[in-house]
PDB file of N, CA and C in Angstrom:
ATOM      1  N   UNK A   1       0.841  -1.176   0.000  1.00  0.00           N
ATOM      2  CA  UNK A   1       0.000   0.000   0.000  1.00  0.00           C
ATOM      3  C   UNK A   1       0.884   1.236   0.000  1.00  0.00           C
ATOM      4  N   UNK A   2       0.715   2.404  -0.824  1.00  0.00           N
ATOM      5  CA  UNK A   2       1.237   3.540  -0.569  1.00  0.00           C
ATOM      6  C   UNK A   2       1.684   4.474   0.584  1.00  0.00           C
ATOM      7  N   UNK A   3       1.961   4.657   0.839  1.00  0.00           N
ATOM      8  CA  UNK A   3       2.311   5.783   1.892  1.00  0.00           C
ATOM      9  C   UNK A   3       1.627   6.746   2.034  1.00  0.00           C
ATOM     10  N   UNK A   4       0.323   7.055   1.143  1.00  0.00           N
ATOM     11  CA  UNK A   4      -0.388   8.490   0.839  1.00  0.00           C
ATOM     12  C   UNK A   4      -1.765   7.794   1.224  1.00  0.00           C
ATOM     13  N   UNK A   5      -1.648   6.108   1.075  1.00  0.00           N
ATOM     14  CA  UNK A   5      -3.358   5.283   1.116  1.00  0.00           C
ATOM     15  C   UNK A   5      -3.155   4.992   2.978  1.00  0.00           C
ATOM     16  N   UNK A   6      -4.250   4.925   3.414  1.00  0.00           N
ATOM     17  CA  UNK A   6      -4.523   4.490   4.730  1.00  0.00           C
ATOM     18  C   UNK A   6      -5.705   3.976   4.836  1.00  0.00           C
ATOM     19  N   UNK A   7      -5.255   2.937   5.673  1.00  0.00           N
ATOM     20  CA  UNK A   7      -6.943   1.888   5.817  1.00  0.00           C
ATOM     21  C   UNK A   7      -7.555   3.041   6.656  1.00  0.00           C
ATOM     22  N   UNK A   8      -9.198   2.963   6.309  1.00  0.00           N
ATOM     23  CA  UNK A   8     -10.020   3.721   7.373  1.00  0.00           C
ATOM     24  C   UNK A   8     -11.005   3.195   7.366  1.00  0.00           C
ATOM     25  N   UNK A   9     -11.693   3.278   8.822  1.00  0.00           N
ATOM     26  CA  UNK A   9     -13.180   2.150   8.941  1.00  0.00           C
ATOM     27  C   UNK A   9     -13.991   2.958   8.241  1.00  0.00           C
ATOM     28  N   UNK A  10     -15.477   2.128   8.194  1.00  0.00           N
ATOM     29  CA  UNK A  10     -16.396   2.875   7.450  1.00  0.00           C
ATOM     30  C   UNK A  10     -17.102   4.342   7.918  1.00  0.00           C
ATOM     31  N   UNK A  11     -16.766   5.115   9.322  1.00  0.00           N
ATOM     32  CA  UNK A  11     -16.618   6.410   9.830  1.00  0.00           C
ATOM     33  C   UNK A  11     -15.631   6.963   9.085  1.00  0.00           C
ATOM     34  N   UNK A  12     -14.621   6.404   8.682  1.00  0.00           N
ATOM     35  CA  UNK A  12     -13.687   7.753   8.127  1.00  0.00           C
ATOM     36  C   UNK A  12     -12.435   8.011   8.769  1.00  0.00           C
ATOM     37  N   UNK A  13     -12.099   7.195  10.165  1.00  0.00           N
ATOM     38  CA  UNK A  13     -10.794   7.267  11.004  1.00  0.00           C
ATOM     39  C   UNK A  13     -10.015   5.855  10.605  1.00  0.00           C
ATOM     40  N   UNK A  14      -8.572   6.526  10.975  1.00  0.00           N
ATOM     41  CA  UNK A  14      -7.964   5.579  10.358  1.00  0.00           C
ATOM     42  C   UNK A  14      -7.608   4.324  11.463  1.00  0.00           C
ATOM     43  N   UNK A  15      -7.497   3.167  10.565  1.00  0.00           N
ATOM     44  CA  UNK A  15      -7.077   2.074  11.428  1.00  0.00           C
ATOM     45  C   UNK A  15      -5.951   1.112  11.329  1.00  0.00           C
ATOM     46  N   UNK A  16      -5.548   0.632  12.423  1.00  0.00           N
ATOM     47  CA  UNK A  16      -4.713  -0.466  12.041  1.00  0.00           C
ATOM     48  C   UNK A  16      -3.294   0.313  12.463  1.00  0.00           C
ATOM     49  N   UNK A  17      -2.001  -0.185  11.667  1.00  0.00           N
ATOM     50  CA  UNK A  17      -1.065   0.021  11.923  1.00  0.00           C
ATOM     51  C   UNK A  17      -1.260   1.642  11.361  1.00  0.00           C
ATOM     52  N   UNK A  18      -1.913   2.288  10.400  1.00  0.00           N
ATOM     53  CA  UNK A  18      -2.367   3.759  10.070  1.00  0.00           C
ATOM     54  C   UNK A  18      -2.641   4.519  11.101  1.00  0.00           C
ATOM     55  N   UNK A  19      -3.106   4.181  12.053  1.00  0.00           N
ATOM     56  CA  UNK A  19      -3.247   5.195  13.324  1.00  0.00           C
ATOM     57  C   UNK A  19      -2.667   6.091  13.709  1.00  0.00           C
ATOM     58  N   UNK A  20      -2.824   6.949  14.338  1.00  0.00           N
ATOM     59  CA  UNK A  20      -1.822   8.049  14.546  1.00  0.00           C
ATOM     60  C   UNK A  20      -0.860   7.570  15.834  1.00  0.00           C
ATOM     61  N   UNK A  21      -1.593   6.749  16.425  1.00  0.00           N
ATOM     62  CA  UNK A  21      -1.141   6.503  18.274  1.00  0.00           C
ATOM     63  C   UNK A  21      -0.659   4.760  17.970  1.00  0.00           C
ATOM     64  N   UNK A  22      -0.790   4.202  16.571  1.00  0.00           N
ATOM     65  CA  UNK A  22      -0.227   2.590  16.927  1.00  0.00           C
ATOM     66  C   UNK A  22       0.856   2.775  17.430  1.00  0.00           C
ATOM     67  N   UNK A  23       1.623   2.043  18.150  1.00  0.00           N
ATOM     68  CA  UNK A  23       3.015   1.535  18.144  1.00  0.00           C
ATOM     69  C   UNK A  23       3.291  -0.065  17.569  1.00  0.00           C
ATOM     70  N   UNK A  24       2.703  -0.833  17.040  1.00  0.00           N
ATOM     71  CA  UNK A  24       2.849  -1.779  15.959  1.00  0.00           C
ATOM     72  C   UNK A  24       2.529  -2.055  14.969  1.00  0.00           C
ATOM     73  N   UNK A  25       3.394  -2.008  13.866  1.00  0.00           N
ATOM     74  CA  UNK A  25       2.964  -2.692  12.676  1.00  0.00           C
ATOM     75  C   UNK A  25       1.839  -4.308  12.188  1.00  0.00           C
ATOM     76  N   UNK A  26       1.474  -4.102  11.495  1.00  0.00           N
ATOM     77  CA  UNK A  26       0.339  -5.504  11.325  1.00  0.00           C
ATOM     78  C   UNK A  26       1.172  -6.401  11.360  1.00  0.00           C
ATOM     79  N   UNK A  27       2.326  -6.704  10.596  1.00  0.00           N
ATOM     80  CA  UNK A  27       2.857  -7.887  10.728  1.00  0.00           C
ATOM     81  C   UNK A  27       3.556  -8.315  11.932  1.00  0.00           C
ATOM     82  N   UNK A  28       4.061  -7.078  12.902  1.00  0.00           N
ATOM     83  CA  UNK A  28       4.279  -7.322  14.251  1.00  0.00           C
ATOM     84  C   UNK A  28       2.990  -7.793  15.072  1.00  0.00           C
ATOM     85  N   UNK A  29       1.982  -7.380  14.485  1.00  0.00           N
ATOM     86  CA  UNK A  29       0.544  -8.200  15.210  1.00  0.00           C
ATOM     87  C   UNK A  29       0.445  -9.413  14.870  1.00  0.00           C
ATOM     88  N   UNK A  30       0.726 -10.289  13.967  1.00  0.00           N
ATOM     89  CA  UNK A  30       0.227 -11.485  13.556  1.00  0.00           C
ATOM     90  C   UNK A  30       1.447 -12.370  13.993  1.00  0.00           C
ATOM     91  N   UNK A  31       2.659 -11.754  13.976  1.00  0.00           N
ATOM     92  CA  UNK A  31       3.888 -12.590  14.710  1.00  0.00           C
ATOM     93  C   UNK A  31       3.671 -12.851  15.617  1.00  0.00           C
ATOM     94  N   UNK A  32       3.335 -11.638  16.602  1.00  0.00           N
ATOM     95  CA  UNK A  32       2.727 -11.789  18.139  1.00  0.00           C
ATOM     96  C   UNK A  32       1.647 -12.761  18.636  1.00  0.00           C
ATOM     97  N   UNK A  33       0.343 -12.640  17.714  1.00  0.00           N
ATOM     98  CA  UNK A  33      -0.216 -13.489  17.843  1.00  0.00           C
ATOM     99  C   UNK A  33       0.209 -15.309  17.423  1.00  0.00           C
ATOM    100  N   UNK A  34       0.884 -15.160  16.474  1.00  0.00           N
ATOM    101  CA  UNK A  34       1.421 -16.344  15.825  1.00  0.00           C
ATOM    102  C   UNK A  34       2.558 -17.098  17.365  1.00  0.00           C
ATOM    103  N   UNK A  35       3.021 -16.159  18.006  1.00  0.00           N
ATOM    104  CA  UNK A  35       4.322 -16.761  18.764  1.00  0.00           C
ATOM    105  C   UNK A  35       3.254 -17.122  20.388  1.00  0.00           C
ATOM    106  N   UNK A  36       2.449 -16.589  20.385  1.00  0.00           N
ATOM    107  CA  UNK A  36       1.577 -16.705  21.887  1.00  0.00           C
ATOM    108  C   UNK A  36       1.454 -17.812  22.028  1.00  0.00           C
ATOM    109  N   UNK A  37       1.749 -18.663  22.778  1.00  0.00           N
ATOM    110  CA  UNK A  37       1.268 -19.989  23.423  1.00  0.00           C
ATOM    111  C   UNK A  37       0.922 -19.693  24.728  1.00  0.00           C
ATOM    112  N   UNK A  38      -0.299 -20.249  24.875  1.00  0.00           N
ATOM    113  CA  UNK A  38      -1.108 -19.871  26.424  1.00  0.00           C
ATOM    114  C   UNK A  38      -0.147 -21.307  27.164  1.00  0.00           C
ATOM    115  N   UNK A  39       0.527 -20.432  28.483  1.00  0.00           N
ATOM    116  CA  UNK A  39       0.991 -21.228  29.761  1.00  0.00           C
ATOM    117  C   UNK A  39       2.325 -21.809  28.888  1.00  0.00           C
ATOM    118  N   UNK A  40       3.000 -21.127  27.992  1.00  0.00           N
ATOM    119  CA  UNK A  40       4.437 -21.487  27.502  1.00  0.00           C
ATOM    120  C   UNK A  40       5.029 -20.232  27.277  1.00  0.00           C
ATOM    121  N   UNK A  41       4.489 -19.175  26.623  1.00  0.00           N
ATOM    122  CA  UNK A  41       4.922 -18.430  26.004  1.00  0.00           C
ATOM    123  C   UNK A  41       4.036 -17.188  27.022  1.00  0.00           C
ATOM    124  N   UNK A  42       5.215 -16.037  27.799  1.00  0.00           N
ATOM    125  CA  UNK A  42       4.021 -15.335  28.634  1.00  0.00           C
ATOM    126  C   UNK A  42       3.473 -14.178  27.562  1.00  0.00           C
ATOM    127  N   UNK A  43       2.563 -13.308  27.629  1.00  0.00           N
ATOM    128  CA  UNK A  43       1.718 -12.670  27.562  1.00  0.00           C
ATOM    129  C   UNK A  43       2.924 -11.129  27.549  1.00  0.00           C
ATOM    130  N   UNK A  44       3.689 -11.235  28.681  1.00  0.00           N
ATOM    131  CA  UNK A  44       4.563  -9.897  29.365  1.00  0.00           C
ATOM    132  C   UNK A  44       5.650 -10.197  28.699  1.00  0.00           C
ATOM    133  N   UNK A  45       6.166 -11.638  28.255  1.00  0.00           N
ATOM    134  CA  UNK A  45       7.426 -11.725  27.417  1.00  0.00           C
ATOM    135  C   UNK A  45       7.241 -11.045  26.362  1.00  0.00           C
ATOM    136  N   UNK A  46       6.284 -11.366  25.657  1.00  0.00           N
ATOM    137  CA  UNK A  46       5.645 -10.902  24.214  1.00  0.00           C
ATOM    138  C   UNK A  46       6.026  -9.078  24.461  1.00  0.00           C
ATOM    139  N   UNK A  47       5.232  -8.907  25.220  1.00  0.00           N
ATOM    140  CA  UNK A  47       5.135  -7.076  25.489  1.00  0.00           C
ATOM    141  C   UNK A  47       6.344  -6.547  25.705  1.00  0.00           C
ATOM    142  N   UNK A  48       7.131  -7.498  26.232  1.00  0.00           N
ATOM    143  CA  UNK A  48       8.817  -6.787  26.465  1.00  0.00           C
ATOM    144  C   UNK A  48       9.134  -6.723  25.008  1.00  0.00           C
ATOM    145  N   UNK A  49       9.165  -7.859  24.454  1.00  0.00           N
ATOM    146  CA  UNK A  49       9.824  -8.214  23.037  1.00  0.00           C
ATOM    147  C   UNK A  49       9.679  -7.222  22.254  1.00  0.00           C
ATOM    148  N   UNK A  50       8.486  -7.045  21.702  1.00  0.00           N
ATOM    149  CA  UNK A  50       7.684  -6.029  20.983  1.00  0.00           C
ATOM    150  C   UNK A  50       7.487  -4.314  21.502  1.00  0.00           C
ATOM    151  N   UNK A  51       7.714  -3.857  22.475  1.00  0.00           N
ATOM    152  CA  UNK A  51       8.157  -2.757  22.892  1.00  0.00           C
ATOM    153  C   UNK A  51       6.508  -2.209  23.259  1.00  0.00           C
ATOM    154  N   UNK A  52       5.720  -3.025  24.141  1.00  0.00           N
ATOM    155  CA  UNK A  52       4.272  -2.653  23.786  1.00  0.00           C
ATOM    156  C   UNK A  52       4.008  -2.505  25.971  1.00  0.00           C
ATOM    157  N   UNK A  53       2.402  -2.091  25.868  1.00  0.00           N
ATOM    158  CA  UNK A  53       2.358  -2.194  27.184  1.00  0.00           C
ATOM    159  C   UNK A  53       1.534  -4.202  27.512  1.00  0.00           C
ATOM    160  N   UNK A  54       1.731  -4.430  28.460  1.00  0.00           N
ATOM    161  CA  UNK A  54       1.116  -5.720  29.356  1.00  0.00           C
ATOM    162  C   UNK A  54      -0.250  -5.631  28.650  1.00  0.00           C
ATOM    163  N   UNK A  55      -1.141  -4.572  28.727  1.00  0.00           N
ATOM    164  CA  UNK A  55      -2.909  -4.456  28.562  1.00  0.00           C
ATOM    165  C   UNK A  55      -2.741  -4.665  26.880  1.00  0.00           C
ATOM    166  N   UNK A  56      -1.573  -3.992  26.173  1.00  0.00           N
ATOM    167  CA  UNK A  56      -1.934  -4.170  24.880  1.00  0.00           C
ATOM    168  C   UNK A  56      -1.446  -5.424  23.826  1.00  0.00           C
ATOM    169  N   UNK A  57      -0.705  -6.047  24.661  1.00  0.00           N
ATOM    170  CA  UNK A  57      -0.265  -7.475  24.496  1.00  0.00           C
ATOM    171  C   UNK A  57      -1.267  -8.349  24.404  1.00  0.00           C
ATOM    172  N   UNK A  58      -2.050  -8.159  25.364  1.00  0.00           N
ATOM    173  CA  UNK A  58      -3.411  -8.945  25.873  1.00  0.00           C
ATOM    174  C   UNK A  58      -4.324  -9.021  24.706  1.00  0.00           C
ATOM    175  N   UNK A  59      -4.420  -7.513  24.540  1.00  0.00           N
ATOM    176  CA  UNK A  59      -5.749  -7.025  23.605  1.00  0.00           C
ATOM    177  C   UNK A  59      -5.131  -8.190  22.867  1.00  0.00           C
ATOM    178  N   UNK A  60      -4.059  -7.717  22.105  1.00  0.00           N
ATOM    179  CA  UNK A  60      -3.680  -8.504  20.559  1.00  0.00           C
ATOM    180  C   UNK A  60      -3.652 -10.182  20.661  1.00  0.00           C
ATOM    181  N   UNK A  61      -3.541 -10.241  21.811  1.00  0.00           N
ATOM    182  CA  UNK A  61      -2.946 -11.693  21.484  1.00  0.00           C
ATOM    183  C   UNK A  61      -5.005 -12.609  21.728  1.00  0.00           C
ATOM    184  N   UNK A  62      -5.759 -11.878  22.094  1.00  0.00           N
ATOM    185  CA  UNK A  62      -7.146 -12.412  22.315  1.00  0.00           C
ATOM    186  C   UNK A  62      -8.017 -12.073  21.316  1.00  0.00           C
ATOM    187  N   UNK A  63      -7.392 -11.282  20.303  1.00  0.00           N
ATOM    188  CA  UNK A  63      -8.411 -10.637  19.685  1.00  0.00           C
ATOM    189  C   UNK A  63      -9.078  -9.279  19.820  1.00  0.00           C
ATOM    190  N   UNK A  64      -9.125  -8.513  20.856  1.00  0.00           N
ATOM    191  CA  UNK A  64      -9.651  -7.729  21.613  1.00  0.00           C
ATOM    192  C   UNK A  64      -9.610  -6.304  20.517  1.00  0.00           C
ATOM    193  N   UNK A  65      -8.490  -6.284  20.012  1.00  0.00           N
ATOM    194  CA  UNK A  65      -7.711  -5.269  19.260  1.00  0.00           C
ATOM    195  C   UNK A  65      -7.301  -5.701  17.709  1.00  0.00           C
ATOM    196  N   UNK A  66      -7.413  -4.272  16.950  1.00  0.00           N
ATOM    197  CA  UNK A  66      -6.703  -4.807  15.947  1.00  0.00           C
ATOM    198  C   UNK A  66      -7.006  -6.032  14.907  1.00  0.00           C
ATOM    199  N   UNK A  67      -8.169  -6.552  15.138  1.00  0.00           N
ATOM    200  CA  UNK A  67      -9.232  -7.125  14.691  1.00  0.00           C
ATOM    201  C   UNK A  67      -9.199  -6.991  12.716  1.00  0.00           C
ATOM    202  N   UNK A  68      -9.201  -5.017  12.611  1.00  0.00           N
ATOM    203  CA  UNK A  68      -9.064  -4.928  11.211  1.00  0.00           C
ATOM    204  C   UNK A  68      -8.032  -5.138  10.516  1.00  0.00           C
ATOM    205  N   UNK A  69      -6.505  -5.592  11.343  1.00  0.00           N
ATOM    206  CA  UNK A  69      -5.457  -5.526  10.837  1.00  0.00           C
ATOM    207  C   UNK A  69      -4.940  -4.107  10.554  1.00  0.00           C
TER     208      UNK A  69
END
């Protein structure tokens, strides 16, 4: 995608790694989710790794967030 295109929901704000406030890229979302193993892999390891907070680790790794990619 261009640099000038940005995903935006059907309101008109932008989403996804386009945000003004993300601090991760989509494909850093799907790694994250891809590397999560519940009771192997912690939740807070992930969030160190990725430079994110504990709550937003969570979101991503459950679904909670980020949903549109």
């Amino acid at each position: 995608m261009c640099a000038t295109q940005t995903k935006r929901s059907v309101h008109g704000h932008r989403v996804g790694e386009w945000h003004q406030r993300a601090k991760l890229t989509t494909n850093q979302v799907e790694s994250m989710r891809n590397e999560y193993i519940p009771y192997v892999v912690s939740i807070r390891s992930l969030a160190k790794k990725y430079g994110c907070g504990l709550s937003t680790a969570r979101d991503i790794v459950t679904y909670a967030t980020r949903v549109s990619g």
